[in-house]
N, C-alpha and C. Protein backbone atom coordinates (compact mmCIF):
# COMPACT_ATOMS: atom_id res chain seq x y z
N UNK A 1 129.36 97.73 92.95
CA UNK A 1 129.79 98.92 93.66
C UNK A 1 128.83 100.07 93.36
N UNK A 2 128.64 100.95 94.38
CA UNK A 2 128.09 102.29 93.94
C UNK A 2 128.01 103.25 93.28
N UNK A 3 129.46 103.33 92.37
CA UNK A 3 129.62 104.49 91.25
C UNK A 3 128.92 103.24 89.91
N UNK A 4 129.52 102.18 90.18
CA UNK A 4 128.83 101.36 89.22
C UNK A 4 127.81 101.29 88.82
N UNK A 5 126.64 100.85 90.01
CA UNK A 5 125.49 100.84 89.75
C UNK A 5 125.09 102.87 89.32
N UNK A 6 125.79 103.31 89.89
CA UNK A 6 125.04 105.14 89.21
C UNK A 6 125.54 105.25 87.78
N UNK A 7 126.26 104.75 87.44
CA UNK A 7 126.24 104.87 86.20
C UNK A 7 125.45 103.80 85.00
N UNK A 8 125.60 103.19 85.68
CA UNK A 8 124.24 102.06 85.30
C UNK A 8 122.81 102.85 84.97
N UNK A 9 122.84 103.44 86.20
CA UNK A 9 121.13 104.16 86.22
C UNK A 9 121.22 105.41 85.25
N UNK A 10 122.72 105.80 85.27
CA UNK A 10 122.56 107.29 84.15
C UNK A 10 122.19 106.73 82.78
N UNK A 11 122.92 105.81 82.64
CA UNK A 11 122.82 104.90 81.15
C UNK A 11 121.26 104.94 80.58
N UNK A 12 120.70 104.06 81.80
CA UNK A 12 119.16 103.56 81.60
C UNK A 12 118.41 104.61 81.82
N UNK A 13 118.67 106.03 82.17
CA UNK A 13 117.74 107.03 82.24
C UNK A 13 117.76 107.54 80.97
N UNK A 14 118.27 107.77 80.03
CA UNK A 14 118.70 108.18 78.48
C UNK A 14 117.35 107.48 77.77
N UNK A 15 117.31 106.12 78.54
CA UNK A 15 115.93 105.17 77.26
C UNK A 15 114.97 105.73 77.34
N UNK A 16 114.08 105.87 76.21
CA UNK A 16 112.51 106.21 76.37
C UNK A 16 112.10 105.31 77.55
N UNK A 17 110.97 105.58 78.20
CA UNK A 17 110.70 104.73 79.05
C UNK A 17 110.85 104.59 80.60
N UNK A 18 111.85 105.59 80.61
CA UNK A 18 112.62 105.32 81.89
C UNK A 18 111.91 105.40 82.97
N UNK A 19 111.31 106.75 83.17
CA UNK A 19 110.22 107.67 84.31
C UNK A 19 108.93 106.05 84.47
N UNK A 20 108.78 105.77 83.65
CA UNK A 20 107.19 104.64 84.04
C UNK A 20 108.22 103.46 84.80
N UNK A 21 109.29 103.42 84.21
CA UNK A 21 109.86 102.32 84.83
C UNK A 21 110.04 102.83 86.44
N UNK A 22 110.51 103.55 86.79
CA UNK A 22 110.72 104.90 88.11
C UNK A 22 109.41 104.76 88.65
N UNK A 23 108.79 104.82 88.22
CA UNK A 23 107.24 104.98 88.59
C UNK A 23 106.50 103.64 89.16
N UNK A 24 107.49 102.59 88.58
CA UNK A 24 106.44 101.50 88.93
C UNK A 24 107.17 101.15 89.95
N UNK A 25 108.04 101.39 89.89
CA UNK A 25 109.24 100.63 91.54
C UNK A 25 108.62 101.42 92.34
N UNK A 26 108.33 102.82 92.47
CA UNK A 26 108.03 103.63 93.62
C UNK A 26 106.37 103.12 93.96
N UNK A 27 105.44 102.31 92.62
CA UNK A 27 104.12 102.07 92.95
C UNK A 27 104.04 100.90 93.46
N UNK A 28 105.34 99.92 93.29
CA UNK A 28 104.57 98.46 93.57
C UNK A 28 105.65 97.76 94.01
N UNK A 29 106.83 98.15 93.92
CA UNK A 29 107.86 97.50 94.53
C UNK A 29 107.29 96.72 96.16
N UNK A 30 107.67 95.51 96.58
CA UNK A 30 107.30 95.19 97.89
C UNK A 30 108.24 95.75 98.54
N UNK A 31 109.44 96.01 98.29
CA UNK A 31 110.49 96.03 99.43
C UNK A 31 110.60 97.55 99.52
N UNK A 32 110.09 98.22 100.69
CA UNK A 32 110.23 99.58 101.24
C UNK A 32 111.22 100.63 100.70
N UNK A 33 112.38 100.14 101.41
CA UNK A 33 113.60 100.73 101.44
C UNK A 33 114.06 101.19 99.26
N UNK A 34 113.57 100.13 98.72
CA UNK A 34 114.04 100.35 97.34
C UNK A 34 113.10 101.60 96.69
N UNK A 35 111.57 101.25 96.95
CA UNK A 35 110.67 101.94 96.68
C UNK A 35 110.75 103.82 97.01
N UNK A 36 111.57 104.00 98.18
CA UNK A 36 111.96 105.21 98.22
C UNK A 36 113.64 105.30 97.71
N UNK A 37 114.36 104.09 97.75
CA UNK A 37 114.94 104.98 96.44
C UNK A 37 114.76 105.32 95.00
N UNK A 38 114.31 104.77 94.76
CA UNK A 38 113.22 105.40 93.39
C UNK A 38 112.71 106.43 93.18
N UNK A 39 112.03 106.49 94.90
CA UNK A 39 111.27 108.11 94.63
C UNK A 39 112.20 109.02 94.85
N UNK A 40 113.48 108.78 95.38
CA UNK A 40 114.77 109.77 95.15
C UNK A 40 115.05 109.87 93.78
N UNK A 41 115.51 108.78 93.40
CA UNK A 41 115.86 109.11 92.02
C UNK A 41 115.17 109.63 91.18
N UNK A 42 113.83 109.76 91.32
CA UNK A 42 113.04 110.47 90.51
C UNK A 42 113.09 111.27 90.58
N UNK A 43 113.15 112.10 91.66
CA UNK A 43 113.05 113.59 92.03
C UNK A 43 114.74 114.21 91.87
N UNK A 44 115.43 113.50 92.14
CA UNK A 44 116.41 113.79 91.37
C UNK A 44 117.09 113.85 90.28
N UNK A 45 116.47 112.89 89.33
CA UNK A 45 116.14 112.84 88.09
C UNK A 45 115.69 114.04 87.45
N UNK A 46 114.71 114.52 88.13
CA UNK A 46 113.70 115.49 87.62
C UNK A 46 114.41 116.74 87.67
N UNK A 47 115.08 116.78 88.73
CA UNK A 47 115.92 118.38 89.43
C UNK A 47 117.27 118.29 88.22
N UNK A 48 117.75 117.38 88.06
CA UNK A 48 118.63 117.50 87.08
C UNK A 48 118.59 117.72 85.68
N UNK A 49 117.91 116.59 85.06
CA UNK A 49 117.32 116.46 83.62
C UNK A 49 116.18 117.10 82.97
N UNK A 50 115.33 117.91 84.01
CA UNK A 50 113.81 118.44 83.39
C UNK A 50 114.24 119.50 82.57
N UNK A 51 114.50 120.05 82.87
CA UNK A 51 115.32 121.37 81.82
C UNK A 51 116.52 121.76 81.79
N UNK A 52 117.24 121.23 80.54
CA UNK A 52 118.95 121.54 80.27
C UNK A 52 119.25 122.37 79.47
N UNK A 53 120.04 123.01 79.59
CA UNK A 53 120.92 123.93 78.56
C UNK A 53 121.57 123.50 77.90
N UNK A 54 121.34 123.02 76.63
CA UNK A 54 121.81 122.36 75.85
C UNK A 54 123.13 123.01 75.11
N UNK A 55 122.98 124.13 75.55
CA UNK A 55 124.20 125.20 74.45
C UNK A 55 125.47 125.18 75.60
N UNK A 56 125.56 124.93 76.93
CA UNK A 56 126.44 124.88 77.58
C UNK A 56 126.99 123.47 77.81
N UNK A 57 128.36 123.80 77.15
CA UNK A 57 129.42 122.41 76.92
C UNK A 57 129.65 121.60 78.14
N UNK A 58 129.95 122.54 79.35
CA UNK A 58 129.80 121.46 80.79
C UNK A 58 128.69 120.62 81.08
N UNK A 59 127.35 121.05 80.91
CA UNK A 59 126.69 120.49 81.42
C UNK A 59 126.54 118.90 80.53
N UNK A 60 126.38 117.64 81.29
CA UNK A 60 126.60 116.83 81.11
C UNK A 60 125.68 115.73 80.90
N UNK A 61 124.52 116.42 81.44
CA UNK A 61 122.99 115.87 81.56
C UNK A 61 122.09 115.55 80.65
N UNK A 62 121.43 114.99 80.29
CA UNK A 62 120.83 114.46 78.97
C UNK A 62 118.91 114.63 79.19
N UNK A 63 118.49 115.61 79.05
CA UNK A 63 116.74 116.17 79.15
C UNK A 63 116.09 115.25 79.14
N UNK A 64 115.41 114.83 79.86
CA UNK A 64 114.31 114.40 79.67
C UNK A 64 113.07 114.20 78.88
N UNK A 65 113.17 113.39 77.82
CA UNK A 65 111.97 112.87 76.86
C UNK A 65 110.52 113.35 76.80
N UNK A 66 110.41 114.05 75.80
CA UNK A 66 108.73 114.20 76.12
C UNK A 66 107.74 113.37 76.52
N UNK A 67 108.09 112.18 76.04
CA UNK A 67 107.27 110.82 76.16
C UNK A 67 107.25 110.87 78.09
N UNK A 68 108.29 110.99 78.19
CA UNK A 68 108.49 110.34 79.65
C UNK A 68 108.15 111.66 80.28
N UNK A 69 108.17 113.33 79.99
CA UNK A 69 107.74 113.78 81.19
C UNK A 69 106.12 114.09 80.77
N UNK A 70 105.67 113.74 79.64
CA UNK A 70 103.91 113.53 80.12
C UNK A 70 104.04 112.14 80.24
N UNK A 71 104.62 110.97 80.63
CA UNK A 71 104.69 110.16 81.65
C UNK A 71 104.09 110.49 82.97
N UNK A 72 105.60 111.32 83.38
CA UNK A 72 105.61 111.73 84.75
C UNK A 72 104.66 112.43 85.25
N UNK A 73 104.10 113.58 83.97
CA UNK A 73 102.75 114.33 84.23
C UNK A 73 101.39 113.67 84.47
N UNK A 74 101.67 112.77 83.88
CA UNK A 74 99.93 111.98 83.92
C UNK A 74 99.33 110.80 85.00
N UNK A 75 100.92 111.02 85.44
CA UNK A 75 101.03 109.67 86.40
C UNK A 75 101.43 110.04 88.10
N UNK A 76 102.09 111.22 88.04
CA UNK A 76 102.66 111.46 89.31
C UNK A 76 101.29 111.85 90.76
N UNK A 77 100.48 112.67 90.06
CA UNK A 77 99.51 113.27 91.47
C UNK A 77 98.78 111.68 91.88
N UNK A 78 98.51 110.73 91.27
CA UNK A 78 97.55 109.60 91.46
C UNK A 78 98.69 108.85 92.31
N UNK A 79 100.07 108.81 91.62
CA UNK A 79 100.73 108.06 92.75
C UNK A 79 101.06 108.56 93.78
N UNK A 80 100.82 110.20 94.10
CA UNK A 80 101.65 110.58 95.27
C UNK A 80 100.71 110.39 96.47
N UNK A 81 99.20 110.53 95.86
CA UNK A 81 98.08 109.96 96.92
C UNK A 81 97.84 108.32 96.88
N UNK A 82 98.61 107.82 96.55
CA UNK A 82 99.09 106.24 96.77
C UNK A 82 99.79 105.85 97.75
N UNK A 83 100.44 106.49 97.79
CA UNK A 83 102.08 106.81 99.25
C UNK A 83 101.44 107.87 100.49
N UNK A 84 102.73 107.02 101.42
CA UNK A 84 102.47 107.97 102.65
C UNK A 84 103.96 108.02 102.97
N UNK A 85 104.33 109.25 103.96
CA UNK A 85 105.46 108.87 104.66
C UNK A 85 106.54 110.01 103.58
N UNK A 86 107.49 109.18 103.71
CA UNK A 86 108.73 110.39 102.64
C UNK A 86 108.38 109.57 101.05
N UNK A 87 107.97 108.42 101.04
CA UNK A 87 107.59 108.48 99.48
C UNK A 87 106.48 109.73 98.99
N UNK A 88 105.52 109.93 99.65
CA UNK A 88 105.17 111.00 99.38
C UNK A 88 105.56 112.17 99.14
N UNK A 89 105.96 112.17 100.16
CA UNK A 89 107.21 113.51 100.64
C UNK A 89 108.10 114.12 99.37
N UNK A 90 108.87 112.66 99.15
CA UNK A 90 109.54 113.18 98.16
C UNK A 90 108.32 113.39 96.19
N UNK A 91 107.25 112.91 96.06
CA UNK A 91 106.66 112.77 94.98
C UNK A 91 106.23 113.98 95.07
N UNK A 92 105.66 114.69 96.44
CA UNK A 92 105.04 116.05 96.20
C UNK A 92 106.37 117.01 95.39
N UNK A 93 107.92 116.77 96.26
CA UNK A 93 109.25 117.16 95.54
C UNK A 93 108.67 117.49 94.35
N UNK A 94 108.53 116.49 93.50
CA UNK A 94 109.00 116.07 93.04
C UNK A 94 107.92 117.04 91.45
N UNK A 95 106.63 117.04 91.97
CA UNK A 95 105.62 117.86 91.61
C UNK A 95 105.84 118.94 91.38
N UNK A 96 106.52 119.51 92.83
CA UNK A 96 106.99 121.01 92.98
C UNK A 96 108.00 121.41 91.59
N UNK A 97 109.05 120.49 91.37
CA UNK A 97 110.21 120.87 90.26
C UNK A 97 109.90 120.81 89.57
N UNK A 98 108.85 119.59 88.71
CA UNK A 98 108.11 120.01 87.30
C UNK A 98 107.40 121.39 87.06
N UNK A 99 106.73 121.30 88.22
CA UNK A 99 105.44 122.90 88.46
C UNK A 99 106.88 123.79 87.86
N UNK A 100 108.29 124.02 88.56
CA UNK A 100 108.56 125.28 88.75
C UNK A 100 109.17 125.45 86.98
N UNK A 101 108.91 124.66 86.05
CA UNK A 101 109.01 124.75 84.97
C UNK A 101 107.90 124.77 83.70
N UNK A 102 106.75 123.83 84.37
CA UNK A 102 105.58 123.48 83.75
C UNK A 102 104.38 124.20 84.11
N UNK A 103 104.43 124.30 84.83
CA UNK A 103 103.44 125.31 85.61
C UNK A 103 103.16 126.22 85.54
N UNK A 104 102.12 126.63 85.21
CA UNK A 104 100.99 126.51 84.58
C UNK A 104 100.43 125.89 82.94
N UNK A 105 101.91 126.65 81.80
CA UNK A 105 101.45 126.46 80.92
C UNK A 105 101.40 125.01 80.44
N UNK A 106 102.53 124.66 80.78
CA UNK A 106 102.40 122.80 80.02
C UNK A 106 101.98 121.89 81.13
N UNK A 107 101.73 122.26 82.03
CA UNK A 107 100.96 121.56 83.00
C UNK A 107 99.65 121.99 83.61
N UNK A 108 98.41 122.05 82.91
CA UNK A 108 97.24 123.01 83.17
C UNK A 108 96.24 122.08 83.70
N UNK A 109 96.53 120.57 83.60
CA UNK A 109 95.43 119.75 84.42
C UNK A 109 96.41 119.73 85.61
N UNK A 110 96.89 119.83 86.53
CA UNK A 110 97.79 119.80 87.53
C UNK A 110 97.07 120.31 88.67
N UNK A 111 96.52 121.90 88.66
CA UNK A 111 95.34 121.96 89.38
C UNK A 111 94.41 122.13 89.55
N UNK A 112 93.50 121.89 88.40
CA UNK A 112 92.20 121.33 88.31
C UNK A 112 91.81 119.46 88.87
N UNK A 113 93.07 119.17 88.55
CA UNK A 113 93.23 117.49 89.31
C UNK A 113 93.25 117.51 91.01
N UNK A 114 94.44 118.38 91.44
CA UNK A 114 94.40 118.44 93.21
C UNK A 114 92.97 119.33 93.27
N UNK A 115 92.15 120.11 92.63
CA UNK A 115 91.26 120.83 93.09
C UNK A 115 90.31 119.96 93.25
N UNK A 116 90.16 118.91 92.32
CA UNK A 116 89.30 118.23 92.38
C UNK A 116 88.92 117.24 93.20
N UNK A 117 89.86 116.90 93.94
CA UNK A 117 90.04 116.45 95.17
C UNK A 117 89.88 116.76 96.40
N UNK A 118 89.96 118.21 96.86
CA UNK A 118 89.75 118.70 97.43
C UNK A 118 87.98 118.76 97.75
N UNK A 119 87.70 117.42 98.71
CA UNK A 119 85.91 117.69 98.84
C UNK A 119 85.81 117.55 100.04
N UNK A 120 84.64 117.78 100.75
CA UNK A 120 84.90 117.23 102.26
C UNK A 120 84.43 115.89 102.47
N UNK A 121 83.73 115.36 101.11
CA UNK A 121 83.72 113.62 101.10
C UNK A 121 84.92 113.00 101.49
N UNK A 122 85.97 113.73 100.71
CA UNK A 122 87.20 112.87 100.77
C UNK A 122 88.05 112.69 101.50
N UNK A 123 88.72 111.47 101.45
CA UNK A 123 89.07 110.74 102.88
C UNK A 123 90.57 111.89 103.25
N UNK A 124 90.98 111.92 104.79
CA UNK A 124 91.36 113.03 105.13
C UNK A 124 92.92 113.13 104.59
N UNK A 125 93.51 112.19 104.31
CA UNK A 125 94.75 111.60 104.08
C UNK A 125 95.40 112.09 102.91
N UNK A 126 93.84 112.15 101.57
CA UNK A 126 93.94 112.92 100.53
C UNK A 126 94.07 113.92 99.81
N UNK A 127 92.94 114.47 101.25
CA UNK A 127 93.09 115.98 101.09
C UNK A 127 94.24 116.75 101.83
N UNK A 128 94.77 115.91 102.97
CA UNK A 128 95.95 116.22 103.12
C UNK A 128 97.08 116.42 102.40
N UNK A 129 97.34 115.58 101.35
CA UNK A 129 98.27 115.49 100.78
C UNK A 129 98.29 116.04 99.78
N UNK A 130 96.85 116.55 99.11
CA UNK A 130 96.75 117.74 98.05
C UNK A 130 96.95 118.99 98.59
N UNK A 131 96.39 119.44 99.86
CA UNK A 131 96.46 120.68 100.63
C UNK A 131 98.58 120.51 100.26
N UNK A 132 98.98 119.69 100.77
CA UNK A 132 100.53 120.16 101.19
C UNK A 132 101.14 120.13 99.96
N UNK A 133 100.53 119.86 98.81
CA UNK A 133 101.01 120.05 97.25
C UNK A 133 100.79 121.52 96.62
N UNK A 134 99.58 121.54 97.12
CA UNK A 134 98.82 123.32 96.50
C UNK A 134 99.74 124.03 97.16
N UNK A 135 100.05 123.62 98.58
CA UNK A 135 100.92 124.97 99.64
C UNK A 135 102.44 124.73 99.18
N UNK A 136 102.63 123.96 98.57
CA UNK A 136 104.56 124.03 98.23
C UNK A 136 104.22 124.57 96.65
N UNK A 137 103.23 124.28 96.12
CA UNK A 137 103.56 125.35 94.79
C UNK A 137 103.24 126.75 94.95
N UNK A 138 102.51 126.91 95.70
CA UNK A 138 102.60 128.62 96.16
C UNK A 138 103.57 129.08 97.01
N UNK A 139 104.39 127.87 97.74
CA UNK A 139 104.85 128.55 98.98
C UNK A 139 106.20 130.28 98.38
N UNK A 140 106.58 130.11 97.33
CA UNK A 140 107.15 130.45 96.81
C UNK A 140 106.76 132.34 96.51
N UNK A 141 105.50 132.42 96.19
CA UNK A 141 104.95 133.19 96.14
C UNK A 141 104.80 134.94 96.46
N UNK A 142 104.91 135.12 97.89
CA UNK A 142 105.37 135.94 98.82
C UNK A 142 106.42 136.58 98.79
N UNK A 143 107.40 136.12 98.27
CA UNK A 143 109.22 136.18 97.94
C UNK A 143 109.47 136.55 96.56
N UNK A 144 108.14 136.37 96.03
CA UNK A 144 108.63 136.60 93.88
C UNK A 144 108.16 138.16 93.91
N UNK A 145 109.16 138.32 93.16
CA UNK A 145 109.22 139.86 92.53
C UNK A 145 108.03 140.00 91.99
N UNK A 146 106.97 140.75 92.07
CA UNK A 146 105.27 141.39 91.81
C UNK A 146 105.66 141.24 90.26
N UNK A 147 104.82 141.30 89.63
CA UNK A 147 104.49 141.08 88.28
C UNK A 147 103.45 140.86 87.59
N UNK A 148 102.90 141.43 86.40
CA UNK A 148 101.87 140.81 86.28
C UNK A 148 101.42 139.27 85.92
N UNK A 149 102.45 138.71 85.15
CA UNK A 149 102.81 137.15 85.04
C UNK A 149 102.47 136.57 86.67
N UNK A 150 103.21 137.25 87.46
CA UNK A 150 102.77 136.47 88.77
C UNK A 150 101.38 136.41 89.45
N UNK A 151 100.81 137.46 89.14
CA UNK A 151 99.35 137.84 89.37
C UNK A 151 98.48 137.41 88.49
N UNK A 152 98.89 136.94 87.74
CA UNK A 152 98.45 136.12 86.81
C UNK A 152 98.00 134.33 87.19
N UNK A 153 99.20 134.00 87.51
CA UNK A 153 99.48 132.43 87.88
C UNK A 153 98.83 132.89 89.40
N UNK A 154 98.37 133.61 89.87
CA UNK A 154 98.21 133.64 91.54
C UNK A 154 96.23 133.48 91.54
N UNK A 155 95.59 134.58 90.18
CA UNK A 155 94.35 134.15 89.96
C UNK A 155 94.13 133.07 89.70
N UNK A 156 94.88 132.47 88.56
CA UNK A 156 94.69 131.09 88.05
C UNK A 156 94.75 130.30 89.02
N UNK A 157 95.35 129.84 90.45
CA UNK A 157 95.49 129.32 91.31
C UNK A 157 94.28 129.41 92.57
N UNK A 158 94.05 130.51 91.90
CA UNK A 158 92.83 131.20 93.27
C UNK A 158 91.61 130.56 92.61
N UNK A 159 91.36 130.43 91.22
CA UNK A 159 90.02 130.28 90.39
C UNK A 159 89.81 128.59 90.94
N UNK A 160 91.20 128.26 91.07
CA UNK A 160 90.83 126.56 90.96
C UNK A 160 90.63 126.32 92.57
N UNK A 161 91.18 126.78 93.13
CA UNK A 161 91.04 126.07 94.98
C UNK A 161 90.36 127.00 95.48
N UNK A 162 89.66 128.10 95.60
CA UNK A 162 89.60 129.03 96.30
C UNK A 162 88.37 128.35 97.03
N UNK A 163 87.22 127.99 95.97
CA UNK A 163 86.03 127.25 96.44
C UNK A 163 86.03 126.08 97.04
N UNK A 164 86.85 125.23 96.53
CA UNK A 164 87.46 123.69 97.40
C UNK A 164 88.11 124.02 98.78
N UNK A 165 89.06 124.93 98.82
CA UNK A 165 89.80 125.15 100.25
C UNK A 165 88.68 125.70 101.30
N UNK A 166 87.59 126.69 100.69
CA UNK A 166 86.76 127.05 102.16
C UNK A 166 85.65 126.05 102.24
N UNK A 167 85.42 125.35 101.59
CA UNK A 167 84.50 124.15 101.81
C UNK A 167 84.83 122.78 102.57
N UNK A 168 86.22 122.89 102.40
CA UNK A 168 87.01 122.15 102.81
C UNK A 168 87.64 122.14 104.56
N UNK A 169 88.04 123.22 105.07
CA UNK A 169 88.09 124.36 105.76
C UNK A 169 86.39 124.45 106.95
N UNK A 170 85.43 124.41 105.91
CA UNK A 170 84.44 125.07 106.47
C UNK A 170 84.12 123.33 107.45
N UNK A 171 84.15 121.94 106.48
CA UNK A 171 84.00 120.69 107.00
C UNK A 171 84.85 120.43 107.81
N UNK A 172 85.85 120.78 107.83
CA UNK A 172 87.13 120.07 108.93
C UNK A 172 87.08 121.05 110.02
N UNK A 173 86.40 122.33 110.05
CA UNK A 173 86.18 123.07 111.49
C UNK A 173 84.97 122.43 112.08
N UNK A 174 83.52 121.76 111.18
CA UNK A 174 82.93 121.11 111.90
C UNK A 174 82.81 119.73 112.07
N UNK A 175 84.16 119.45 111.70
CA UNK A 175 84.15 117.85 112.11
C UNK A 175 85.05 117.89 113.79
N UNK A 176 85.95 118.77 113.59
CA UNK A 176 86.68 119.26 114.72
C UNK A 176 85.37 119.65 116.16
N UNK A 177 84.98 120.17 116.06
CA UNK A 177 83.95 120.93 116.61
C UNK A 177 82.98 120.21 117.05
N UNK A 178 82.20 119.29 116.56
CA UNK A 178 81.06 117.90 117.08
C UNK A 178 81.74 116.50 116.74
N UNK A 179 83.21 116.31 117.01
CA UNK A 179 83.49 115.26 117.02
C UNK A 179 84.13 114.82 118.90
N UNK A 180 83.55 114.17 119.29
CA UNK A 180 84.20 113.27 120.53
C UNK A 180 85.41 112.23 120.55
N UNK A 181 85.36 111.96 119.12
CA UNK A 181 86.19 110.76 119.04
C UNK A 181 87.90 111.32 118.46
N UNK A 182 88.92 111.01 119.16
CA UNK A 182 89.96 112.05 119.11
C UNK A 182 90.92 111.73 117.49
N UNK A 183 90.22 110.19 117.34
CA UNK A 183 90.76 109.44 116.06
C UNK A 183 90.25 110.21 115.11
N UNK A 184 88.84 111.15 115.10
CA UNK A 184 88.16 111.19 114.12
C UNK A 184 88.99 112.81 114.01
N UNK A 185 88.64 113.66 115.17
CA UNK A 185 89.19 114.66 115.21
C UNK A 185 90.79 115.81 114.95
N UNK A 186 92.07 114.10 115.03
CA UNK A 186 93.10 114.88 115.23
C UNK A 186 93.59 114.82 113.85
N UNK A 187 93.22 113.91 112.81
CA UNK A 187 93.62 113.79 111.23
C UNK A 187 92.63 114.73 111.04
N UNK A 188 91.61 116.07 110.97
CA UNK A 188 91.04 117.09 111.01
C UNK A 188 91.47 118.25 110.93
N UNK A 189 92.24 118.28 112.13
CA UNK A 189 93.46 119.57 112.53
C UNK A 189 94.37 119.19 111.98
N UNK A 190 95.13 118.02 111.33
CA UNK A 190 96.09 117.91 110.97
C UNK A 190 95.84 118.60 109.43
N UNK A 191 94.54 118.68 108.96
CA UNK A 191 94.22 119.02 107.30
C UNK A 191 94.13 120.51 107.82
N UNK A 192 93.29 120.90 108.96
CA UNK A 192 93.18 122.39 108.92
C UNK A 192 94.22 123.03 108.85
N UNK A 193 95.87 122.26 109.10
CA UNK A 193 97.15 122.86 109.23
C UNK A 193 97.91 122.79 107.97
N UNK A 194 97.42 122.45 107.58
CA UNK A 194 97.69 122.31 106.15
C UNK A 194 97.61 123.31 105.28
């Protein structure tokens, strides 16, 4: 039954270990349908357990392991450009909820890794999917109360992509631009929208 098996999975999320185990169903599982529930549960995993209040008696949730979230840290951007579709979808999630805790300070290779990706060598799919990672951790941005902490995390963000995004930007307007072939052209605009 279904409360069964969820409590099953609350059980087995408590073990060291858990997140790689999460990780490998969402990397290699054959069967589709399971593989994104995984990447649910991860990201739900993550939204629940990444940071608890341990001093409040209701909450019921059990934090997440250091082991397992530099697991999740060391492992998540390589798998999310592994996936397409809502497994992705949900891994970028999933990025976003660590960032909105880790981010910047305990997560400082995070974007120097998507920056680094960001080339116009690289295949368009990639840079797609880093572009829509960089834009959900800023999307936030615009809406936060000014600060210098925020102007802070906004340079730090600018130092790492600023040079990758117009180079990036500058190739996908002229691939757009002297390309005939509409295959080559419309995954192009799809990055410039990004």
């Amino acid at each position: 039954s279904l409360p069964a098996a969820e409590d099953q999975m609350r059980m087995f999320e408590k073990e060291a270990g858990f997140a790689m185990a999460l990780l490998t169903v969402v990397q290699s599982c054959p069967d589709k349908p399971i593989q994104l529930s995984a990447a649910i549960y991860l990201k739900n995993w993550i939204k629940r357990c990444w940071e608890v209040d341990t001093d409040d008696s209701t909450v019921k949730a059990v934090p997440i392991g250091e082991g397992d979230k530099t697991t999740i840290k060391t492992s998540i951007v390589e798998l999310m450009l592994q996936k397409t579709g809502p497994s992705r979808a949900l891994l970028i999630e999933s990025i976003v909820l660590v960032s909105e805790h880790d981010f910047p300070g305990q997560w400082d290779s995070l974007l120097p890794d998507l920056a680094s990706r960001l080339k116009p060598d690289q295949d368009v799919s990639t840079v797609t999917a880093c572009l829509d990672t960089v834009h959900n951790l800023c999307r936030e941005y615009p809406s936060m109360f000014r600060t210098d902490e925020l102007f802070t995390e906004i340079l730090y963000v600018l130092s790492h992509v600023q040079a990758p995004l117009l180079a990036i930007f500058k190739h996908m307007q002229n691939v757009v631009a002297t390309s005939q072939d509409p295959a080559v052209a419309g995954p192009a605009l799809v990055a410039l929208r990004s």
